[in-house]
Protein backbone atom coordinates (compact mmCIF):
# COMPACT_ATOMS: atom_id res chain seq x y z
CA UNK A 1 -70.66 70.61 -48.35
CA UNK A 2 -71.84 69.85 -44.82
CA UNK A 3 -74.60 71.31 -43.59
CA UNK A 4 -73.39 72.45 -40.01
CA UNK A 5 -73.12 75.58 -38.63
CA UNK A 6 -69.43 76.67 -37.48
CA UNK A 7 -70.07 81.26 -37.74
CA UNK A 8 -67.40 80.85 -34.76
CA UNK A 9 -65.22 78.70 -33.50
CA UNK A 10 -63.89 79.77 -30.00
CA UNK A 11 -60.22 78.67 -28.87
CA UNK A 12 -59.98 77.45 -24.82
CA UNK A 13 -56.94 76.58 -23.73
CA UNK A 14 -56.88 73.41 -22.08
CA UNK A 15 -54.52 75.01 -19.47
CA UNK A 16 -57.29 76.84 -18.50
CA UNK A 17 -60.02 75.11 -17.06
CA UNK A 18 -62.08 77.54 -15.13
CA UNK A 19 -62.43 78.83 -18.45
CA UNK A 20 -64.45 75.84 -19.33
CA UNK A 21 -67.61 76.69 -18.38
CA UNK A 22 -68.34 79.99 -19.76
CA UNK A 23 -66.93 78.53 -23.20
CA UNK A 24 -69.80 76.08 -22.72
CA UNK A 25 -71.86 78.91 -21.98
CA UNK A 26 -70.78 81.16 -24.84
CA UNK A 27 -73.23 82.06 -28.15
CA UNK A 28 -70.23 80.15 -29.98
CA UNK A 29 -71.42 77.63 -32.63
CA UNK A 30 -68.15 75.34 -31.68
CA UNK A 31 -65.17 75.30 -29.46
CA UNK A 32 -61.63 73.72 -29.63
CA UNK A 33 -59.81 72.68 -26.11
CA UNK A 34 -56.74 73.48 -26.97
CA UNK A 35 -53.75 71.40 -26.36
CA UNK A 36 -51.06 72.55 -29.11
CA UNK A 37 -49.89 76.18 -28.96
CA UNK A 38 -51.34 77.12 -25.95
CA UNK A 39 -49.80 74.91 -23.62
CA UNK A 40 -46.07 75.11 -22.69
CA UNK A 41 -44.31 71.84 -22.68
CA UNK A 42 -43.81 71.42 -19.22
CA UNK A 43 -48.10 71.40 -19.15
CA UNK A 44 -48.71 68.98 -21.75
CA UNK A 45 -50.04 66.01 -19.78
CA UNK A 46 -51.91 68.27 -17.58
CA UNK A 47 -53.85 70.06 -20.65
CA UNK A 48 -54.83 66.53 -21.81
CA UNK A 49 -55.85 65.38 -18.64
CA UNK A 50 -58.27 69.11 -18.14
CA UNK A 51 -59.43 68.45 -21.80
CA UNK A 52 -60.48 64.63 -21.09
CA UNK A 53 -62.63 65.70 -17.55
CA UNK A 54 -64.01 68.91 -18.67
CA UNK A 55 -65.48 66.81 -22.08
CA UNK A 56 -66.42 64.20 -19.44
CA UNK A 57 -68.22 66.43 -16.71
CA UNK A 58 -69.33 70.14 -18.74
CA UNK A 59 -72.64 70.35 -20.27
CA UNK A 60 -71.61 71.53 -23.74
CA UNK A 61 -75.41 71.87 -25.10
CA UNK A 62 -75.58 71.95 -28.49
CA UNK A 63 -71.85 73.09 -29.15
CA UNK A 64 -69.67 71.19 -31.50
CA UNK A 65 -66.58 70.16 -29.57
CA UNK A 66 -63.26 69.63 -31.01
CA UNK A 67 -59.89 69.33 -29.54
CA UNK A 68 -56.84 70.72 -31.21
CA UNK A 69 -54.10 67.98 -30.62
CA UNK A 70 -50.32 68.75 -31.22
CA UNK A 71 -48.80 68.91 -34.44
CA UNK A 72 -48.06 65.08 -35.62
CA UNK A 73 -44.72 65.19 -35.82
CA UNK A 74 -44.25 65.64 -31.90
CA UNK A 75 -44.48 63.52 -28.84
CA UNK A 76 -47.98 64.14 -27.07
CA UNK A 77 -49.90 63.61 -30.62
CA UNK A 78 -50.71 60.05 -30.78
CA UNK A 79 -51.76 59.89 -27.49
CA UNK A 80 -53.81 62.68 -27.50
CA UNK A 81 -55.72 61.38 -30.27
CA UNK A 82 -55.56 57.68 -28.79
CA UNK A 83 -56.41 58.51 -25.11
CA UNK A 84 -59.21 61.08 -25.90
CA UNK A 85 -60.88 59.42 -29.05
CA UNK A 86 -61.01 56.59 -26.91
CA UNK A 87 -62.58 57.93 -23.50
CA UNK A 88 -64.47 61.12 -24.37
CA UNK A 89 -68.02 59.72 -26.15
CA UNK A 90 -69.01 63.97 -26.11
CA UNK A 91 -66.25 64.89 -28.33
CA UNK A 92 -67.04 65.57 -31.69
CA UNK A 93 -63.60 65.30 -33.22
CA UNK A 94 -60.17 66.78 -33.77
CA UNK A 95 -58.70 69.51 -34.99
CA UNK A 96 -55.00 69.11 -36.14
CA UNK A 97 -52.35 71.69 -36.58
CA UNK A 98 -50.02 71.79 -39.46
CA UNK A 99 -50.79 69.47 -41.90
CA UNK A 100 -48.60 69.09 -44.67
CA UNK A 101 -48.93 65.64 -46.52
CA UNK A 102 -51.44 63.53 -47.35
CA UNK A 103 -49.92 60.71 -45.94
CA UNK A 104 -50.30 62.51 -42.69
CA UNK A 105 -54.33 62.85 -43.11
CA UNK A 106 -54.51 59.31 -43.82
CA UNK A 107 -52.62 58.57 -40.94
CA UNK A 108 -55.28 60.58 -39.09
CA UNK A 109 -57.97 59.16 -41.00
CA UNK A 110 -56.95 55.36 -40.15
CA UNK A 111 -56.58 56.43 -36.29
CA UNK A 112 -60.18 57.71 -36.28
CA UNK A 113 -61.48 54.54 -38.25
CA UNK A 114 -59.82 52.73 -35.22
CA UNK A 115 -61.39 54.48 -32.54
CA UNK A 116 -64.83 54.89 -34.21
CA UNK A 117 -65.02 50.94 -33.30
CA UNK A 118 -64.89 51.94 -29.45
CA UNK A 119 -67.71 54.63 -29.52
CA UNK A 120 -71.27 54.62 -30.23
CA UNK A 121 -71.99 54.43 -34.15
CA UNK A 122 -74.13 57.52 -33.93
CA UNK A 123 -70.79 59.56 -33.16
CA UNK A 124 -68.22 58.60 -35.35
CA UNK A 125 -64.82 61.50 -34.83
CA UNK A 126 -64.86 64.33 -36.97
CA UNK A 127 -61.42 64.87 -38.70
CA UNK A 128 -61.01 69.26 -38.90
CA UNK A 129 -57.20 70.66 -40.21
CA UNK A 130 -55.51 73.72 -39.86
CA UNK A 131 -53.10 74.55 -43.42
CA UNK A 132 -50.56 77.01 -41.84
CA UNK A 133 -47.58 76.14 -43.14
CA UNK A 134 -45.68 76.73 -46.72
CA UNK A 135 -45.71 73.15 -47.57
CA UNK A 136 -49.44 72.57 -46.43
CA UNK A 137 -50.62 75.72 -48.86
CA UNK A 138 -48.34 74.09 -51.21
CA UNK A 139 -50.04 70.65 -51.49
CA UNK A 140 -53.94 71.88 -49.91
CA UNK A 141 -55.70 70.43 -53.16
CA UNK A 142 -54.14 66.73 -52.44
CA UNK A 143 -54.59 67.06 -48.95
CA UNK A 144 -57.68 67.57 -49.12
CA UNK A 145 -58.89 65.63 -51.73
CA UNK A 146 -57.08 62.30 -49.85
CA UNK A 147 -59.49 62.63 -47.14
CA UNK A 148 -63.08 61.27 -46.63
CA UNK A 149 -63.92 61.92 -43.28
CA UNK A 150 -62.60 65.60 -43.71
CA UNK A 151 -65.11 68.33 -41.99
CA UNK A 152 -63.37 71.63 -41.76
CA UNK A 153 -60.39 73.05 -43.16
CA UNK A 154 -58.80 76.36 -40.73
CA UNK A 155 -56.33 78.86 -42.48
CA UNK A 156 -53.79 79.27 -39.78
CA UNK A 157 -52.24 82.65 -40.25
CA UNK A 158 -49.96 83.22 -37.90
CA UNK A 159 -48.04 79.96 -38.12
CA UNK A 160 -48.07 80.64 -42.20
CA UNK A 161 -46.53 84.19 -41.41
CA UNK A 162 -43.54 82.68 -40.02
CA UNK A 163 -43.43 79.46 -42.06
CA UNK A 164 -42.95 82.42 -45.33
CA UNK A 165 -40.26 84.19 -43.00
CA UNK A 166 -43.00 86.36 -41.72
CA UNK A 167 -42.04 89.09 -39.20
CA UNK A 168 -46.06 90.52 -38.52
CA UNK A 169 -46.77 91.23 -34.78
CA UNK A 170 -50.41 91.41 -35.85
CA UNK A 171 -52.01 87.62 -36.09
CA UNK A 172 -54.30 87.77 -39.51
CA UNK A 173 -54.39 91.42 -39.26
CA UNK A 174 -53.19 94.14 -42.08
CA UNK A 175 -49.25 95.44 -42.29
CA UNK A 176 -49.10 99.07 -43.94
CA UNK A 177 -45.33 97.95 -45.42
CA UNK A 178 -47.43 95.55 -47.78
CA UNK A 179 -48.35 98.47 -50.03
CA UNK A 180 -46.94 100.64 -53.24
CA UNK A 181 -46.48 103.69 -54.27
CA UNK A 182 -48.13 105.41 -57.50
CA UNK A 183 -45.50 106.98 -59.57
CA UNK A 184 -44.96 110.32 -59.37
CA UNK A 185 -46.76 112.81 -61.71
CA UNK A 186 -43.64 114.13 -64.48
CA UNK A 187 -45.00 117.85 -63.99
CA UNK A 188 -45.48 117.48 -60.33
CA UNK A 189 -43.54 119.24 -57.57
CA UNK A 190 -40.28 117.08 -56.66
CA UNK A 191 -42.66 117.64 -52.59
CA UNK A 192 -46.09 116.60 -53.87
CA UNK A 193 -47.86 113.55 -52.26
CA UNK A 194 -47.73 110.25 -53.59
CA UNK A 195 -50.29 107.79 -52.89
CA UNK A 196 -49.66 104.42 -51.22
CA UNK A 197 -52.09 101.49 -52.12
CA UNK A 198 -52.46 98.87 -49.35
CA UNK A 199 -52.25 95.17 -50.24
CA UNK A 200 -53.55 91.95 -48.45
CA UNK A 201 -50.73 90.07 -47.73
CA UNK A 202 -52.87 87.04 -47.04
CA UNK A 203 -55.07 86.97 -50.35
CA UNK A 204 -53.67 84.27 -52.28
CA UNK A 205 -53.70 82.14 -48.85
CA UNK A 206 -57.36 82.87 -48.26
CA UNK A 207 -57.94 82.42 -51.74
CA UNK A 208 -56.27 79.12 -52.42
CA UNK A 209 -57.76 77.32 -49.18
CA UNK A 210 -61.42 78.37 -49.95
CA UNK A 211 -61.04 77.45 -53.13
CA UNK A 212 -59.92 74.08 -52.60
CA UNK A 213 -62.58 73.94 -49.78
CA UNK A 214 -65.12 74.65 -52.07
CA UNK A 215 -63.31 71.78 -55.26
CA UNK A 216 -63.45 68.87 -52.63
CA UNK A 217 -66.60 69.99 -50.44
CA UNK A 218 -64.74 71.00 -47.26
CA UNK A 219 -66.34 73.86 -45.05
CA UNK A 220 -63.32 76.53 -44.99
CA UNK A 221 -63.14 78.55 -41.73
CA UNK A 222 -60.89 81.44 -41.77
CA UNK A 223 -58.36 81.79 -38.53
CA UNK A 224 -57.89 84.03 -36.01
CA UNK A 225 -57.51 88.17 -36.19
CA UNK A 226 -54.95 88.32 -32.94
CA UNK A 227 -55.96 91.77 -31.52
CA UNK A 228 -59.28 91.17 -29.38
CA UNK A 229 -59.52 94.84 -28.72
CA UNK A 230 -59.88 96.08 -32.03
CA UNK A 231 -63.28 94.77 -33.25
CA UNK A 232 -63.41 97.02 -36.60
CA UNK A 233 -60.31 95.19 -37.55
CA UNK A 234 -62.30 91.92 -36.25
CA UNK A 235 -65.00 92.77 -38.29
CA UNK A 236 -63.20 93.59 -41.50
CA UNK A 237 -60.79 90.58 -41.83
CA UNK A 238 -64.67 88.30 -41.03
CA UNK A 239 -66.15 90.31 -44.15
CA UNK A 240 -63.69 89.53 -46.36
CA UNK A 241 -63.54 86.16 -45.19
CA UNK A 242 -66.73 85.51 -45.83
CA UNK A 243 -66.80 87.26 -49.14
CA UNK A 244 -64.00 84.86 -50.69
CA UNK A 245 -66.39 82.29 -49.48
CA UNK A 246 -65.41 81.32 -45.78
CA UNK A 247 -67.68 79.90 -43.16
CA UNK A 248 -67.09 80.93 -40.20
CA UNK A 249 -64.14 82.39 -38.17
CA UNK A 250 -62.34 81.36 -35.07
CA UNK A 251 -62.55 83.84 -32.35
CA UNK A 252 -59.27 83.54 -30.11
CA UNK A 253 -61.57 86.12 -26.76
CA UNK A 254 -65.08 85.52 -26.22
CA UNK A 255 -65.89 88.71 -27.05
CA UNK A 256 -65.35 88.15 -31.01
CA UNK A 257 -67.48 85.58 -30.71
CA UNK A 258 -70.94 87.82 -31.13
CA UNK A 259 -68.82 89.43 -34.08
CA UNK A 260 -67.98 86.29 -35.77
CA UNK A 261 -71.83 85.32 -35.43
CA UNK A 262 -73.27 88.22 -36.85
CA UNK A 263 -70.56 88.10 -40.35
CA UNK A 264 -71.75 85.33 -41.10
CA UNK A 265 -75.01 85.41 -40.66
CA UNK A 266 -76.96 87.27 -43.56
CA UNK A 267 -78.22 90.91 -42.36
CA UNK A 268 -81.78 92.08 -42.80
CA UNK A 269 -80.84 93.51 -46.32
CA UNK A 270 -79.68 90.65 -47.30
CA UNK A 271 -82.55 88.34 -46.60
CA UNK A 272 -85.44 90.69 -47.87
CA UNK A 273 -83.35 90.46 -51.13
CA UNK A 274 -83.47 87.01 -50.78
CA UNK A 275 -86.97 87.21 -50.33
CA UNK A 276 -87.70 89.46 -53.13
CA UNK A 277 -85.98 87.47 -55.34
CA UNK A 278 -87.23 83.86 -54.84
CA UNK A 279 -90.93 85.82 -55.35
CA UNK A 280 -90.13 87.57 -58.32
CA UNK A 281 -88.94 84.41 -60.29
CA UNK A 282 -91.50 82.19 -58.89
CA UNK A 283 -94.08 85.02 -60.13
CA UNK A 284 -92.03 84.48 -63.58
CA UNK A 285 -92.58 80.96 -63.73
CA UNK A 286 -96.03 81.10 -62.87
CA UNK A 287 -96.74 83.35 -65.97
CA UNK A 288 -94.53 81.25 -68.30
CA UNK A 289 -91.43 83.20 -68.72
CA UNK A 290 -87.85 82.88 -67.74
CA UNK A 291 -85.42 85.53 -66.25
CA UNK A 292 -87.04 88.58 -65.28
CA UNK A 293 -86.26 91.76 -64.32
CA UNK A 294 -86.10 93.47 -60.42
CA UNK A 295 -85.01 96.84 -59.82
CA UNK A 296 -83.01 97.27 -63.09
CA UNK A 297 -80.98 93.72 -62.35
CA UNK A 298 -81.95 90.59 -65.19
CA UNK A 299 -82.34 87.33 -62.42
CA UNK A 300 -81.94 84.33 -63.54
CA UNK A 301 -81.70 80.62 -61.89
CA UNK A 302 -77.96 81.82 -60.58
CA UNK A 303 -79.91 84.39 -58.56
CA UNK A 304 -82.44 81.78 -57.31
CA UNK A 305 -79.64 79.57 -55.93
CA UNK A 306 -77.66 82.28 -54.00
CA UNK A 307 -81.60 83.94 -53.16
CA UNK A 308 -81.61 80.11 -51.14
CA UNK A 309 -78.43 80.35 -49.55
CA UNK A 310 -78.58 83.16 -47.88
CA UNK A 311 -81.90 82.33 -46.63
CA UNK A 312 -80.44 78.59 -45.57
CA UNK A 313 -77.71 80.57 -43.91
CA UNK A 314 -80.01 83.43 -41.96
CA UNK A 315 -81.91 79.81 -40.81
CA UNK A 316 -84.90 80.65 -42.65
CA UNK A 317 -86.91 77.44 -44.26
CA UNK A 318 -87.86 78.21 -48.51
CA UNK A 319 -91.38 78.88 -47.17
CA UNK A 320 -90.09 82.26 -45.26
CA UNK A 321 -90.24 80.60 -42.24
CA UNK A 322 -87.48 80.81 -39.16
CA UNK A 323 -85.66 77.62 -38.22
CA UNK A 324 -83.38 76.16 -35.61
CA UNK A 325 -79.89 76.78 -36.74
């Protein structure tokens, strides 16, 4: 899988432009300039237009800059892939909405091949997808498995909602009629309390996408949680992002960008365990034996290979060691 960093990936509409500059001045590992769902009709040309300057004229440091194009099937697509692929050497690639075939990623694909021959060989486009649609989720492991140039793969929730008939006013967050009751006790009261287990409406979504991520060596990034005043909720759709394996998150305010960062980056905890771990066995080794034990848990190699992920994902070298990230 690749080895960048995307913890966060802020959205800036392209409508927007004084907005540019404090994107580019953000903690936020990498941005999209957004020209899809953002951007009424009437603003199209105009959004494309802010995009191309601001990638032309804003110091974007070390960010990874994409722009989100419109979804293929429409008008302003092809030349927003054409026009800024062509003119923009400081954009990193494209992110495109609503795939749903594999003939459409290898349309993509031979577009970018195309316009790779204008640019400097050192920055070849970077293809990135969004699967937020039925027929997308239904066909992710082709998708994805057509494509070589493939970077990052977004779960779109909000578009999924309503491509599944989807009524939630809550982008990617929780919705309390997604739940069931227990039955009710046979000697109970006909009054007494039953209890009402939540569900995750978004599970096998989540689940499927990271796991094809993870089949075809695609970074997964999990989309965004719509309610920018609510950073518990932020914080608990991140977590179990990054539990079913996710990399990173987009952040739709700059204010769950810091969030985003900090999920998915290992905590203290996390990295002494690391830490204590990679010791341990190595002390094994050294004496000749195998798995060993540490606080009542048997480690084995399995242990040693998540004890160097985390640390690769805190930016910490093998030797203990901080590193740029």
């Amino acid at each position: 899988m690749t080895t960048i960093t995307m913890r966060s990936l802020l959205a800036v509409p392209a409508v927007r432009p004084e907005f540019f500059v404090k994107a580019a001045a953000s903690a936020t590992d990498a941005l999209f300039l957004d020209l899809e769902d953002s951007v009424p009709p009437p603003q199209k040309l105009a959004a494309r237009a802010n995009a191309a300057a601001a990638l032309d004229e804003v110091d974007w440091g070390g960010k990874r800059v994409l722009v989100r194009t419109n979804a293929l099937d429409s008008e302003w697509a092809f030349r927003d892939i054409e026009q800024l692929g062509a003119r923009c050497r400081r954009l990193d690639g494209f992110l495109v909405p609503k795939v749903g075939a594999v003939d459409e990623i290898r349309h993509v694909e031979a577009l970018l091949t195309a316009l790779d021959r204008e640019r400097p060989p050192e920055r070849p486009l970077e293809l990135h997808i969004l699967i937020e649609t039925a027929l997308g989720m239904a066909r992710v492991e082709a998708i994805l498995e057509a494509s070589t140039r493939l970077v990052s793969v977004s779960f779109g929730v909000g578009d999924y909602s309503l491509s599944m008939g989807g009524q939630d006013r809550l982008v990617g967050g929780a919705n309390r009629h997604y739940a069931m009751l227990t039955d009710a006790a046979p000697d109970a009261p006909s009054e007494s309390a039953r209890q009402s287990h939540w569900n995750d409406q978004w599970h096998f979504a989540l689940a499927r996408v990271a796991n094809a991520c993870h089949a075809f060596d695609v970074m997964p990034i999990d989309g965004p949680f719509g309610n920018f005043s609510d950073p518990e909720g932020f914080n608990a759709a991140a977590t179990r992002g990054r539990v079913l394996g996710y990399a990173g998150k987009w952040a739709i305010h700059p204010s769950q960008v810091a969030l985003a960062n900090q999920a998915y980056t290992p905590g203290a905890d996390e990295v002494t365990w690391a830490r204590a771990v990679l010791k341990a066995l190595a002390d094994s080794q050294r004496e000749g034996k195998g798995a060993v034990a540490m606080n009542g848990q048997l480690l084995d190699i399995a242990h040693e290979k998540i004890a160097r992920r985390i640390l690769a994902r805190a930016g910490i070298s093998q030797d203990g060691a901080a590193r740029d990230t």
